[in-house]
Protein backbone atom coordinates (compact mmCIF):
# COMPACT_ATOMS: atom_id res chain seq x y z
CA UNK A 1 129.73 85.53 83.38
CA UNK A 2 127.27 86.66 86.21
CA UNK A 3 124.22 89.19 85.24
CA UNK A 4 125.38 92.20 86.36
CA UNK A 5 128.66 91.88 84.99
CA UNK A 6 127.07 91.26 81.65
CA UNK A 7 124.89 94.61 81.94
CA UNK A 8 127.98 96.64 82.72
CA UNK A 9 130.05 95.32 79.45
CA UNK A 10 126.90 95.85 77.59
CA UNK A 11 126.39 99.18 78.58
CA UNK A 12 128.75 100.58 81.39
CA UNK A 13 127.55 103.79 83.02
CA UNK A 14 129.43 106.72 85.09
CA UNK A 15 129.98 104.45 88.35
CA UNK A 16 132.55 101.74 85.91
CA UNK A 17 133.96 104.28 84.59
CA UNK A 18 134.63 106.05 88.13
CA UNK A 19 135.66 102.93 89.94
CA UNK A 20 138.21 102.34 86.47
CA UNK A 21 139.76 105.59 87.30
CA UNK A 22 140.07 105.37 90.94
CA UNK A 23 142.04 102.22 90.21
CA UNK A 24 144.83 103.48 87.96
CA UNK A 25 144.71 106.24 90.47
CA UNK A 26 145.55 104.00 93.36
CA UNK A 27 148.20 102.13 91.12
CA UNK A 28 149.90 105.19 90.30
CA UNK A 29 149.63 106.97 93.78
CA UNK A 30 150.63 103.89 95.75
CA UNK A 31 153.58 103.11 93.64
CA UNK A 32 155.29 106.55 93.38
CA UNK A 33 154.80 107.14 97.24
CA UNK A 34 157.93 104.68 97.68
CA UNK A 35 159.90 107.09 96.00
CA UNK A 36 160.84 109.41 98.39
CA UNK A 37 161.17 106.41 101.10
CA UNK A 38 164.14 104.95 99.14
CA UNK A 39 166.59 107.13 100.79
CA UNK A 40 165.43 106.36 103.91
CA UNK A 41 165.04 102.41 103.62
CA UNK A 42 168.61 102.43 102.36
CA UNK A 43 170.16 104.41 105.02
CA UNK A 44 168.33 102.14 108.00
CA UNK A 45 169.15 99.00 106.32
CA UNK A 46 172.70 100.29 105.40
CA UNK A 47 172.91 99.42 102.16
CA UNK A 48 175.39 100.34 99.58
CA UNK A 49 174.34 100.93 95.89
CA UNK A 50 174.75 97.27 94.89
CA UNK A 51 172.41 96.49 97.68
CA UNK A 52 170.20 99.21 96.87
CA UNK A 53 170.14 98.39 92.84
CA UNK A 54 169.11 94.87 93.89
CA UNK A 55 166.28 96.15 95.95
CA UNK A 56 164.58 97.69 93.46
CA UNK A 57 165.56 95.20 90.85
CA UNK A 58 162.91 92.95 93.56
CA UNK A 59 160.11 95.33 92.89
CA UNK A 60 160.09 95.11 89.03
CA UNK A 61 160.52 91.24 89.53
CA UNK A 62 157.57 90.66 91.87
CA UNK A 63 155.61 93.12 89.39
CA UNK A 64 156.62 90.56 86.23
CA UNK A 65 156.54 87.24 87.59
CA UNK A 66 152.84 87.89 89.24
CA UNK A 67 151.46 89.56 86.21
CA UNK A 68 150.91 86.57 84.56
CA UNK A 69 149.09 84.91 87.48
CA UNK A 70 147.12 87.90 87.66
CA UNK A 71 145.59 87.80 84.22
CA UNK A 72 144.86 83.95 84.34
CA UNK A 73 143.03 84.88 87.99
CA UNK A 74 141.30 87.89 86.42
CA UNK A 75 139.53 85.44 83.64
CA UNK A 76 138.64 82.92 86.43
CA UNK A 77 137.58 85.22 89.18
CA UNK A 78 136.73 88.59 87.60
CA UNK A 79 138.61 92.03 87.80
CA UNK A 80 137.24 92.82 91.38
CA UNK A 81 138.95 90.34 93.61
CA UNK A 82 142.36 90.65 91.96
CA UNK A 83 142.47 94.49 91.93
CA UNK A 84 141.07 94.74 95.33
CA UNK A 85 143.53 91.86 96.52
CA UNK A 86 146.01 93.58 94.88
CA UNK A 87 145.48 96.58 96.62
CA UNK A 88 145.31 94.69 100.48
CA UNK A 89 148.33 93.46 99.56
CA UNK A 90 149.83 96.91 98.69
CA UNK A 91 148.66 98.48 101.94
CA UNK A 92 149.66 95.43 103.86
CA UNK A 93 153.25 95.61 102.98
CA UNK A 94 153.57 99.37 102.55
CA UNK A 95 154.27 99.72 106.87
CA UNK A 96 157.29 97.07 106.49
CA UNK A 97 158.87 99.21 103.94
CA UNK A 98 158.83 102.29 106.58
CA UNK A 99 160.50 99.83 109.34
CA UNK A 100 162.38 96.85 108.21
CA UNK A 101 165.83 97.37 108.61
CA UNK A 102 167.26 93.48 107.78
CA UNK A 103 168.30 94.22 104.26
CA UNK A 104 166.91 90.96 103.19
CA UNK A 105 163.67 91.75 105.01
CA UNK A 106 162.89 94.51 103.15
CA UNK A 107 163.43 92.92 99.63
CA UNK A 108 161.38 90.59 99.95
CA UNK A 109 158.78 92.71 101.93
CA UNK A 110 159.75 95.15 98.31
CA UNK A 111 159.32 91.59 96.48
CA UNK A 112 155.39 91.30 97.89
CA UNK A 113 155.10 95.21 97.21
CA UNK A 114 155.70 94.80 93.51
CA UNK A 115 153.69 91.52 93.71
CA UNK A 116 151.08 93.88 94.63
CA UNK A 117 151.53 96.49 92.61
CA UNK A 118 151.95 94.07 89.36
CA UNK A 119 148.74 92.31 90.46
CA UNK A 120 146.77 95.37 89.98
CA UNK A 121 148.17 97.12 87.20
CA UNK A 122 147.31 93.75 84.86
CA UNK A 123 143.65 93.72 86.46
CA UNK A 124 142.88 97.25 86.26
CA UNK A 125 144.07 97.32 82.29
CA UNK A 126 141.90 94.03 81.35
CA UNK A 127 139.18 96.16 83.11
CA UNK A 128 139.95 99.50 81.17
CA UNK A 129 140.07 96.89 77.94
CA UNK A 130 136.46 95.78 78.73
CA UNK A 131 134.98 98.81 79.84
CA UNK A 132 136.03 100.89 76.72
CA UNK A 133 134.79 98.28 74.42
CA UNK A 134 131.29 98.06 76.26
CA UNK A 135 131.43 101.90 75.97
CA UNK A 136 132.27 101.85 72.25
CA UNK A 137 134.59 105.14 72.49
CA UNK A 138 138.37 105.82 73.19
CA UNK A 139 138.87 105.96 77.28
CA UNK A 140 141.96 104.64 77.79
CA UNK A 141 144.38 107.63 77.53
CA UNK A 142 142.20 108.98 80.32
CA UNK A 143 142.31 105.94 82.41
CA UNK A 144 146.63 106.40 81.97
CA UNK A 145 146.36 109.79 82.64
CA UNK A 146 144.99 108.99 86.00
CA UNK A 147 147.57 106.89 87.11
CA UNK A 148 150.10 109.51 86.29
CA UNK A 149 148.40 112.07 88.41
CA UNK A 150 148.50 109.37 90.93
CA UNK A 151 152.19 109.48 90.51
CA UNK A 152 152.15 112.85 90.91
CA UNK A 153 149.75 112.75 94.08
CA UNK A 154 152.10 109.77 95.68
CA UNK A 155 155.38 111.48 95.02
CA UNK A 156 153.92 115.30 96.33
CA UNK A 157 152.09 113.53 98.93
CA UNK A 158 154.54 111.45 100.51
CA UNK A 159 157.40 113.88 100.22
CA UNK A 160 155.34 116.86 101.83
CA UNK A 161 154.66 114.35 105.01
CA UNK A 162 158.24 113.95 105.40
CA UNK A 163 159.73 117.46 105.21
CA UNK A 164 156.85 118.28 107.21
CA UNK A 165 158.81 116.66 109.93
CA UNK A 166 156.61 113.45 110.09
CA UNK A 167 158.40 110.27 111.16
CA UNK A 168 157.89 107.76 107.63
CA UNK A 169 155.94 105.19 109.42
CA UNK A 170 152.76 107.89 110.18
CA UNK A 171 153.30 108.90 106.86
CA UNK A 172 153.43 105.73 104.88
CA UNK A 173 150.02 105.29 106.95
CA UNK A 174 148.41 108.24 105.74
CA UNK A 175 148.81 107.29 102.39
CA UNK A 176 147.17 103.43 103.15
CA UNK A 177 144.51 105.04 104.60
CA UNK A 178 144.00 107.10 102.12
CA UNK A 179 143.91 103.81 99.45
CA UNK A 180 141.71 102.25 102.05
CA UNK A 181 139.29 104.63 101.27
CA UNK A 182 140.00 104.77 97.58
CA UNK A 183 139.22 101.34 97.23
CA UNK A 184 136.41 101.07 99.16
CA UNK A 185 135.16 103.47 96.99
CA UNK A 186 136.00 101.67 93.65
CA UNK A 187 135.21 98.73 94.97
CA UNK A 188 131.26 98.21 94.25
CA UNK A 189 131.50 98.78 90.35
CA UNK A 190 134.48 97.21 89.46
CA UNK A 191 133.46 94.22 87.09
CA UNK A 192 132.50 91.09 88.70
CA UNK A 193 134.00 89.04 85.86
CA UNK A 194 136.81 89.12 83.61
CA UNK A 195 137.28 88.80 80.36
CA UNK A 196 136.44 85.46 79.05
CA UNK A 197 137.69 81.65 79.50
CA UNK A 198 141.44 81.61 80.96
CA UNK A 199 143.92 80.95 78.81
CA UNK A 200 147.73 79.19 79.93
CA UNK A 201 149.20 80.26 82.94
CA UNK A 202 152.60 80.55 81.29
CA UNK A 203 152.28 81.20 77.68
CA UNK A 204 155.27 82.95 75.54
CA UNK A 205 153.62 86.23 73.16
CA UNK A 206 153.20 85.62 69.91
CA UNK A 207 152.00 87.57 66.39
CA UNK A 208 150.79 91.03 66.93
CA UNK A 209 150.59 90.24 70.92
CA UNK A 210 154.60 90.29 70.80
CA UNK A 211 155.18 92.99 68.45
CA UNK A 212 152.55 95.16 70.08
CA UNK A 213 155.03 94.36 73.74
CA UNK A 214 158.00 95.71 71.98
CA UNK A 215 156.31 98.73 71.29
CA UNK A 216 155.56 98.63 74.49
CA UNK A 217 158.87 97.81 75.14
CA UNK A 218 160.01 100.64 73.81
CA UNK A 219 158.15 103.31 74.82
CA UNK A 220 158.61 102.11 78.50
CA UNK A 221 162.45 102.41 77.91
CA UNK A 222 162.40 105.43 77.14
CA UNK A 223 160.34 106.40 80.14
CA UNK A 224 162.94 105.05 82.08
CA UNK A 225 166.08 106.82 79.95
CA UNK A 226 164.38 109.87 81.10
CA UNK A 227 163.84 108.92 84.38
CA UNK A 228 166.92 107.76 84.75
CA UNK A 229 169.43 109.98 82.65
CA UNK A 230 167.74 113.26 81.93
CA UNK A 231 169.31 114.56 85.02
CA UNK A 232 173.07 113.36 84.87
CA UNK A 233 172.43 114.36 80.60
CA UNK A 234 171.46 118.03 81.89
CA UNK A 235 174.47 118.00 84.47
CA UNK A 236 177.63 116.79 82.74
CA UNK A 237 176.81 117.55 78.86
CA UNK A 238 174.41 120.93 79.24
CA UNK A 239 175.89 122.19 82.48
CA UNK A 240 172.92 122.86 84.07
CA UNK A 241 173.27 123.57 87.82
CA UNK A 242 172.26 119.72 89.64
CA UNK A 243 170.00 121.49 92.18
CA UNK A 244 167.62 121.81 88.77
CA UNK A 245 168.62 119.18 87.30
CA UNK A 246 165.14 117.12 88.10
CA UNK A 247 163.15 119.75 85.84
CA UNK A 248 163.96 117.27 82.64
CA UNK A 249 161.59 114.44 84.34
CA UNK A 250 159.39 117.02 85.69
CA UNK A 251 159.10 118.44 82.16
CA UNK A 252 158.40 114.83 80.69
CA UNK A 253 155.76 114.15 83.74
CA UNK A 254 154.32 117.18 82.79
CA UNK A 255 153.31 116.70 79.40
CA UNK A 256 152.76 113.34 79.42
CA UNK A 257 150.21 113.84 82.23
CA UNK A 258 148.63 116.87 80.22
CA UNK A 259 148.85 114.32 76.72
CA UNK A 260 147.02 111.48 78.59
CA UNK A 261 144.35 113.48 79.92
CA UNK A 262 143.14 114.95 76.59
CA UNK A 263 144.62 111.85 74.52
CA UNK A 264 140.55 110.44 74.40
CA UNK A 265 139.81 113.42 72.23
CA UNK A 266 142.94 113.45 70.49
CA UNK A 267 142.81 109.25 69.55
CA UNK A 268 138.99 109.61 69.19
CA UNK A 269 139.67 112.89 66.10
CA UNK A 270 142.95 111.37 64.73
CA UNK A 271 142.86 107.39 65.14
CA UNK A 272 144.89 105.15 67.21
CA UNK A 273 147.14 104.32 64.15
CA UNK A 274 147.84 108.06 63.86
CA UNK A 275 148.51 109.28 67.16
CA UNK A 276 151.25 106.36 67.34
CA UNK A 277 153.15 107.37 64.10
CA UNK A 278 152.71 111.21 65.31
CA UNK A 279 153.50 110.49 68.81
CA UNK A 280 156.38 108.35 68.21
CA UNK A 281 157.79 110.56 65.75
CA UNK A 282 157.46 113.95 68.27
CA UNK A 283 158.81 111.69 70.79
CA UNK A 284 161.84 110.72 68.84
CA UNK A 285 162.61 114.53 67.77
CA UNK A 286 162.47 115.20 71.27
CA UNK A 287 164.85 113.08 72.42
CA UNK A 288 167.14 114.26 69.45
CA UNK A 289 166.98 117.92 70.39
CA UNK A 290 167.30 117.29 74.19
CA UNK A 291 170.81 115.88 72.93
CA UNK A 292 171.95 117.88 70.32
CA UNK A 293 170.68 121.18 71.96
CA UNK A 294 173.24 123.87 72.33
CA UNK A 295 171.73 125.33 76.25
CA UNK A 296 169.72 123.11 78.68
CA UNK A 297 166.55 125.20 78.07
CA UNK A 298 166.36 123.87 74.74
CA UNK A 299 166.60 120.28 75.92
CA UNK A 300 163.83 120.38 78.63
CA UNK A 301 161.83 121.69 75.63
CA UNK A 302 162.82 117.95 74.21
CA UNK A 303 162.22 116.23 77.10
CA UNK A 304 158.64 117.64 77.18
CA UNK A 305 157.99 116.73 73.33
CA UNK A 306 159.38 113.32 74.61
CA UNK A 307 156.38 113.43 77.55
CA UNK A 308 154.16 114.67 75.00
CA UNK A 309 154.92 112.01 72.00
CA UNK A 310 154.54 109.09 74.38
CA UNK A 311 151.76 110.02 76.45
CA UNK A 312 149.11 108.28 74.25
CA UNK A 313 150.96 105.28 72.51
CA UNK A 314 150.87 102.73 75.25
CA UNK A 315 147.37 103.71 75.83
CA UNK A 316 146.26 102.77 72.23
CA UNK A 317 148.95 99.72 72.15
CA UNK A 318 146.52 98.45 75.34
CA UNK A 319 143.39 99.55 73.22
CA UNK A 320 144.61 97.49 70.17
CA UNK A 321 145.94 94.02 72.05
CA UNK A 322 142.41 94.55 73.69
CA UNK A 323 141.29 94.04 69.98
CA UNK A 324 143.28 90.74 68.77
CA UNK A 325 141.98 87.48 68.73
CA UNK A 326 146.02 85.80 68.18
CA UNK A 327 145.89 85.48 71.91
CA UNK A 328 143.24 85.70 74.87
CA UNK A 329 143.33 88.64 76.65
CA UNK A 330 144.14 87.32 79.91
CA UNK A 331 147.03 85.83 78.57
CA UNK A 332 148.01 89.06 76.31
CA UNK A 333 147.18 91.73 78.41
CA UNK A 334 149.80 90.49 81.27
CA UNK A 335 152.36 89.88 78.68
CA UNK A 336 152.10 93.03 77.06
CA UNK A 337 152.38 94.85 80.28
CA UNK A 338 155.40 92.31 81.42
CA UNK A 339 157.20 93.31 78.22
CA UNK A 340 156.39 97.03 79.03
CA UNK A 341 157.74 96.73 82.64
CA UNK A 342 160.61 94.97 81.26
CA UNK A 343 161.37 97.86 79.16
CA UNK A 344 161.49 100.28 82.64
CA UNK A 345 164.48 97.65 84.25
CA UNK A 346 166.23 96.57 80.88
CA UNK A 347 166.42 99.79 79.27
CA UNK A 348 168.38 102.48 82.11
CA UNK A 349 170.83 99.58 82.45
CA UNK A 350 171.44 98.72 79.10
CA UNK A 351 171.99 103.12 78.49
CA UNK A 352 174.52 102.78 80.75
CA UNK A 353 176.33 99.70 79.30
CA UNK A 354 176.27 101.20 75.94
CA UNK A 355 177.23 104.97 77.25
CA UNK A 356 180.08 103.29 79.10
CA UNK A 357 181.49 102.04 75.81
CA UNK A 358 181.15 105.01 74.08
CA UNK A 359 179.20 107.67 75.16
CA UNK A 360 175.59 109.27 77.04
CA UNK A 361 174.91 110.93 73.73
CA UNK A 362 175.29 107.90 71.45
CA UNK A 363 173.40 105.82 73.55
CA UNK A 364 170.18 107.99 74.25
CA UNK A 365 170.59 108.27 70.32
CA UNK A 366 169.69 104.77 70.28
CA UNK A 367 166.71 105.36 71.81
CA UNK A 368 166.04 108.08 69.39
CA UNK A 369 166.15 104.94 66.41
CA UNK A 370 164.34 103.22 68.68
CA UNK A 371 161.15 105.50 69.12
CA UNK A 372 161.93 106.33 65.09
CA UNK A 373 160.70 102.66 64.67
CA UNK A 374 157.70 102.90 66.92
CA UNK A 375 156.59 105.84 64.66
CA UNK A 376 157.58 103.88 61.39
CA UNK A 377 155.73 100.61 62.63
CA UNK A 378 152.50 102.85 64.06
CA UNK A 379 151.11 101.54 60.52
CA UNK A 380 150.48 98.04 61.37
CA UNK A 381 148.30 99.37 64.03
CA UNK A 382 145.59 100.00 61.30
CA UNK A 383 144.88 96.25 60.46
CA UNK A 384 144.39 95.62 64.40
């Protein structure tokens, strides 16, 4: 472990902290500003919605499969070099998703994307994990938070380029100059090391490591069921109007960015434990009202006790595998997150398996069991 590395765990100051934000910034900002592109990539590369499903099934793969490399590189080479080659990588292939029109082009241009995006989203959390230990106070609600207003930023930022008439190529531009900058800016205080001797490349979770990812798991899941199903929920069983029908996400985005940026205070007054059996147990009501509610008002009050219930727990799940010794961190922090982004692809797909053999309703109750046992198992958190 060099010197200065060693001075910043031992006591990080205001610039670690800064360059931590700015990196869950860029995360969030870089990945949500494909969003509004996906219309346009799959109209140039004519692509049906088989095509297009397998597309961005290539972005959560490249994500998972480099996560693991990225963590065994973080320990080995320190968080700098993997979040900022993370981020090249980001900005490299951000252009080709603007202009490729081969459909097999742009997955695997998609592919590198999420290799990308997966590289620095395992970096930047070991990095959070070190810097709020050195610190010796709960930060890591407000390092999430800032990768949600990232999303927000990305999404906002990208689609205000377009309807502004800009062609997508200027615009995707924009927003790599714009990380460009961001990371030059992070750049000089992230940490030089990582976070102890590498463990296994490849190494399956185990003990609390595992049962903290399907926590993870979970609350990912039902991320995506919001993402995913709030709106076609609100259309066909609350007969909300569709040209509103995106205020359920927006309501979820809302208070979870809101939750995350005040969760410090919040996890530092209640305890991590806590604010999992709370959150988990808000979340699940949430969920529960937003299906058995008799007008779609009352259900984007749901989906917003959803955004508020979940906005902290993966946050303390990250503080707490930061904690364990089962596992090294480089080894459990990418399989924790792997598990999480797992939970993102699995779960909308597996909603609509189990809604197509029954019905919307029973399956988003699932989830509602599902968060009811994050709540129930927030607990075991207290012996971590």
């Amino acid at each position: 472990m060099s010197s200065s590395s060693t001075a910043v765990q031992a006591e990080p100051g205001k610039q670690e902290f800064f360059s931590t934000r700015v990196a869950f910034f860029i995360a969030g900002f870089t990945m949500s500003s494909w969003a509004p592109l996906v219309p346009l990539a799959k109209a140039r590369a004519g692509l049906d919605d088989g095509m297009l499903g397998l597309l961005l099934l290539c972005l959560g793969a490249g994500s998972i499969l480099t996560m693991p490399v990225a963590g065994y590189l973080t320990a080995r080479v320190g968080c700098r070099r993997v979040i900022l080659t993370g981020g090249a990588v980001v900005c490299l292939v951000m252009p080709l998703l603007a202009t490729v029109a081969n459909p097999w082009l742009l997955m695997a241009a998609i592919f590198f994307f999420g290799a990308g995006i997966g590289a620095l989203d395992c970096a930047m959390n070991i990095q959070a994990v070190l810097v709020e230990r050195a610190s010796g106070r709960a930060m890591m609600s407000g390092f999430h938070g800032l990768f949600s207003v990232g999303g927000i930023a990305g999404a906002a930022g990208m689609t205000g380029l377009l309807s502004l008439g800009l062609a997508a190529l200027p615009a995707v531009l924009c927003v790599v100059a714009l990380t460009v900058l961001a990371l030059w800016a992070a750049g000089p205080h992230l940490l030089t090391s990582g976070n102890g001797e590498p463990g296994p490349l490849l190494a399956r979770p185990r003990g609390i490591v595992l049962f903290l990812g399907v926590l993870c798991f979970i609350v990912f899941q039902a991320e995506g069921a919001v993402l995913d199903w709030s709106a076609v929920f609100l259309v066909g069983d609350h007969g909300m109007d569709p040209r509103y029908a995106g205020l359920g996400y927006a309501a979820f985005a809302t208070t979870m960015t809101i939750g995350r940026l005040t969760g410090d205070l919040i996890v530092t007054r209640l305890g991590g434990a806590r604010v999992v059996i709370i959150g988990g147990a808000v979340a699940a009501a949430g969920l529960a009202l937003s299906i058995l509610a008799p007008s779609w008002v009352l259900a984007l009050i749901g989906y917003a006790l959803v955004g508020a219930g979940c906005s902290n727990i993966v946050p303390v799940l990250f503080t707490a595998v930061g904690r364990q010794k089962t596992m090294p961190q480089s080894v459990a922090i990418p399989a924790m997150t792997s598990l999480g982004y797992a939970g993102i692809l699995i779960g909308p797909a597996a909603i609509g398996f189990i809604a197509h053999a029954s019905s919307l309703s029973v399956a988003l109750g699932v989830m509602v069991l599902l968060l009811g046992f994050v709540a129930a198992s927030g607990r075991v958190l207290r012996n971590v």
